[in-house]
C-alpha atoms as a PDB file:
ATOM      1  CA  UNK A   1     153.489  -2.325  72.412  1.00  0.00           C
ATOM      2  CA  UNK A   2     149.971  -2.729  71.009  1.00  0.00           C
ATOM      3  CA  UNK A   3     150.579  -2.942  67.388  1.00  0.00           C
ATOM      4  CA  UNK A   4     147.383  -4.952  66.581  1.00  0.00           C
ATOM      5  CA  UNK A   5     145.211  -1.932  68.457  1.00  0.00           C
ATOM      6  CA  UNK A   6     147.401   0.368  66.785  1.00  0.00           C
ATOM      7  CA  UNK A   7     146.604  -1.331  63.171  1.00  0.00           C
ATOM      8  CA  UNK A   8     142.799  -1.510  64.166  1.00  0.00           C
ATOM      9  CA  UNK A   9     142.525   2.165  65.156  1.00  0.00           C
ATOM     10  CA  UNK A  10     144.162   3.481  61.946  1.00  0.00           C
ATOM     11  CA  UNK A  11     141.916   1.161  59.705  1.00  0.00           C
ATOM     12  CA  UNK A  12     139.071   2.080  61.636  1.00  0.00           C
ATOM     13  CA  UNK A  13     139.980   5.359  60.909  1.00  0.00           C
ATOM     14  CA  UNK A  14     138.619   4.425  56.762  1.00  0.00           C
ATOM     15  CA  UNK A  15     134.989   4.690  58.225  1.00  0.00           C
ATOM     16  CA  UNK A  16     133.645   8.393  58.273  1.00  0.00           C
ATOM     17  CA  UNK A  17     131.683   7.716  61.323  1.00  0.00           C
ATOM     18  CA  UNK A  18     134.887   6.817  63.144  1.00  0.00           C
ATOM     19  CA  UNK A  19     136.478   9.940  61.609  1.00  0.00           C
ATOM     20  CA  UNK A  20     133.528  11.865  63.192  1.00  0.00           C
ATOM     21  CA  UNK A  21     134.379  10.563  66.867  1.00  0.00           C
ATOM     22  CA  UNK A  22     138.045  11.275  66.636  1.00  0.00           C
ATOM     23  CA  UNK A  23     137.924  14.172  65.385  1.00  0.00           C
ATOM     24  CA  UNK A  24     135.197  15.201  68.146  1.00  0.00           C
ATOM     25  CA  UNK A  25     137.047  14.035  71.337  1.00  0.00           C
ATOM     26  CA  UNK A  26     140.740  12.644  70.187  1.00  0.00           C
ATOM     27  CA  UNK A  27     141.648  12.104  73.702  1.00  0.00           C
ATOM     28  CA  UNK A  28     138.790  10.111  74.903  1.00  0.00           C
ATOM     29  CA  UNK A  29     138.255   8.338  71.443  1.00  0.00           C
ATOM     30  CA  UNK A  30     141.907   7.095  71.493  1.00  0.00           C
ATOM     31  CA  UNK A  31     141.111   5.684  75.181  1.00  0.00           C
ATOM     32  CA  UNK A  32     139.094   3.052  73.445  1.00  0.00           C
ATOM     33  CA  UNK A  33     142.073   0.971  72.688  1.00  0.00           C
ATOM     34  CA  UNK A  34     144.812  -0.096  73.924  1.00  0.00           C
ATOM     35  CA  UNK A  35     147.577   2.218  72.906  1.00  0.00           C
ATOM     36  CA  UNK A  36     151.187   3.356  74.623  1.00  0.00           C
ATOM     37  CA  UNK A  37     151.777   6.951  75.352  1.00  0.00           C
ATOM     38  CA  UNK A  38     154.372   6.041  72.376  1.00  0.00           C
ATOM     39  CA  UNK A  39     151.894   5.087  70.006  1.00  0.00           C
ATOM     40  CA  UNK A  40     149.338   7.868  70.822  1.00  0.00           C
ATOM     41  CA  UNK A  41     152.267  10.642  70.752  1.00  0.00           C
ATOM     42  CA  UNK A  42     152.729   9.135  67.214  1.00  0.00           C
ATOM     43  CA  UNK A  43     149.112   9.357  65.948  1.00  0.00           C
ATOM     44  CA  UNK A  44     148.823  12.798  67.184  1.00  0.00           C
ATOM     45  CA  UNK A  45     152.051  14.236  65.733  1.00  0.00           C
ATOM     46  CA  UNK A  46     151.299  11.883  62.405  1.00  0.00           C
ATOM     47  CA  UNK A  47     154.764  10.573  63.217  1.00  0.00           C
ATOM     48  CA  UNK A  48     154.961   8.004  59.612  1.00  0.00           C
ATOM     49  CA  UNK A  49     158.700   7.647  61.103  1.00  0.00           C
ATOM     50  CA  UNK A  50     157.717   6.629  64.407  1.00  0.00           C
ATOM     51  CA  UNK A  51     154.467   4.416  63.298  1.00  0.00           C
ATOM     52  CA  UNK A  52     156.348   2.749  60.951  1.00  0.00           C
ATOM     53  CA  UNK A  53     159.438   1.638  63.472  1.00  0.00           C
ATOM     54  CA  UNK A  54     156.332   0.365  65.669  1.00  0.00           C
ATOM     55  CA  UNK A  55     155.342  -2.284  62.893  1.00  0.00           C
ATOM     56  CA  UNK A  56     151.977  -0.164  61.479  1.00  0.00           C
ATOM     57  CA  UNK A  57     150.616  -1.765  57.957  1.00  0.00           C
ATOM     58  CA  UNK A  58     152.270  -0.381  55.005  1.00  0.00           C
ATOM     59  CA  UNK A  59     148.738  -0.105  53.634  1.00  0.00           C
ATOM     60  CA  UNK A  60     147.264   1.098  56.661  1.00  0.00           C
ATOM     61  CA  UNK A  61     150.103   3.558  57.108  1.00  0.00           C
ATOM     62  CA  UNK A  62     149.646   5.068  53.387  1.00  0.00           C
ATOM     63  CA  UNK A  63     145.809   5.559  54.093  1.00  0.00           C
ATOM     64  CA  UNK A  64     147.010   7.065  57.486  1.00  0.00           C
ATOM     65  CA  UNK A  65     150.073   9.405  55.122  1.00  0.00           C
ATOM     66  CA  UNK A  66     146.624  10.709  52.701  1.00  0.00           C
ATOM     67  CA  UNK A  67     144.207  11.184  55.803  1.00  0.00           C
ATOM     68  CA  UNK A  68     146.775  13.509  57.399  1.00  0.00           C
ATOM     69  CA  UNK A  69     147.259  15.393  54.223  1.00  0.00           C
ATOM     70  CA  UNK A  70     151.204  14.194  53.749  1.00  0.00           C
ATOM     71  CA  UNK A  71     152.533  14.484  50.489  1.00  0.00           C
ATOM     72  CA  UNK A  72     154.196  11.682  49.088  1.00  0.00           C
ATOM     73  CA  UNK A  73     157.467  13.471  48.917  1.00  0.00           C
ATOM     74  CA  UNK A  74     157.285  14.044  53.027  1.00  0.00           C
ATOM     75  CA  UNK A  75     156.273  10.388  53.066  1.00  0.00           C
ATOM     76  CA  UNK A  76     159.292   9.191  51.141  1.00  0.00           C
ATOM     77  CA  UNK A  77     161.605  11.531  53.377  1.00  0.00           C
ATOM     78  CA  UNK A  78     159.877  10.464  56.305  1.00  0.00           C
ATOM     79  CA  UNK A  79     160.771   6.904  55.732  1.00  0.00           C
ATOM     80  CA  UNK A  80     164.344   7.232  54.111  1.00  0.00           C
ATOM     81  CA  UNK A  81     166.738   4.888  55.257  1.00  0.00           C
ATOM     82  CA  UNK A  82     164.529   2.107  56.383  1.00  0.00           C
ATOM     83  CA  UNK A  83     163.543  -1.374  55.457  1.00  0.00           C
ATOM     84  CA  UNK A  84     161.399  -4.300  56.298  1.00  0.00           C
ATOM     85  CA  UNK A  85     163.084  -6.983  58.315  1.00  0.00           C
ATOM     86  CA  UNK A  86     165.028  -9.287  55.886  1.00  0.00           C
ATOM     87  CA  UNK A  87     165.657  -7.315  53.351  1.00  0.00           C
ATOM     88  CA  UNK A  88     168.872  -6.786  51.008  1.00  0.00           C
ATOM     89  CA  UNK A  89     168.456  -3.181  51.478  1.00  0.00           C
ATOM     90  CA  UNK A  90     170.212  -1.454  54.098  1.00  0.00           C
ATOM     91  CA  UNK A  91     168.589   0.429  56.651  1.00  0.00           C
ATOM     92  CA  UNK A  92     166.871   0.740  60.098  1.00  0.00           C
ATOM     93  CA  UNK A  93     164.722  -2.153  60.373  1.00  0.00           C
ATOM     94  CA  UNK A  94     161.193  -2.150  61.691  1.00  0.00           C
ATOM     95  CA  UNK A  95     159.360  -3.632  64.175  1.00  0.00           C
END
């Protein structure tokens, strides 16, 4: 797992110019760091299930939920059940 590049590409992802590139070339522009096929599959399906299991910023992962037009009723659903490590709440634990 590369969660760090993973983190870095979706924050990088804030910058228009960076928008620009992916949206140009995905395939090659993702080739720039160091993702899994996992990770990748993820970004391209805007998996907010999947990205969050992986560890991805809450914060990073709400820009990435707005960027991908998700409502916040998909987002909720997307992510019911789960929890960050630790907590008192039951569910699938992350990362």
């Amino acid at each position: 797992m590369s969660l760090p590049a993973l983190n870095k590409f979706i924050h990088d992802l804030q910058f228009p110019e960076i928008r620009e590139r992916y949206s140009a070339d995905a395939t090659v522009f993702l080739s720039t760091y160091d993702l899994t096929e996992e990770e990748i599959a993820a970004v391209d399906k805007a998996d907010l299930r999947t990205l969050w299991l992986l560890g991805v910023n809450p914060y990073l992962l709400r820009f990435f939920q707005h960027w991908n037009h998700i409502t916040d009723n998909e987002f909720r659903a997307a992510l019911e059940g789960l929890s960050f490590p630790g907590s008192t709440i039951q569910g699938e634990h992350r990362g």
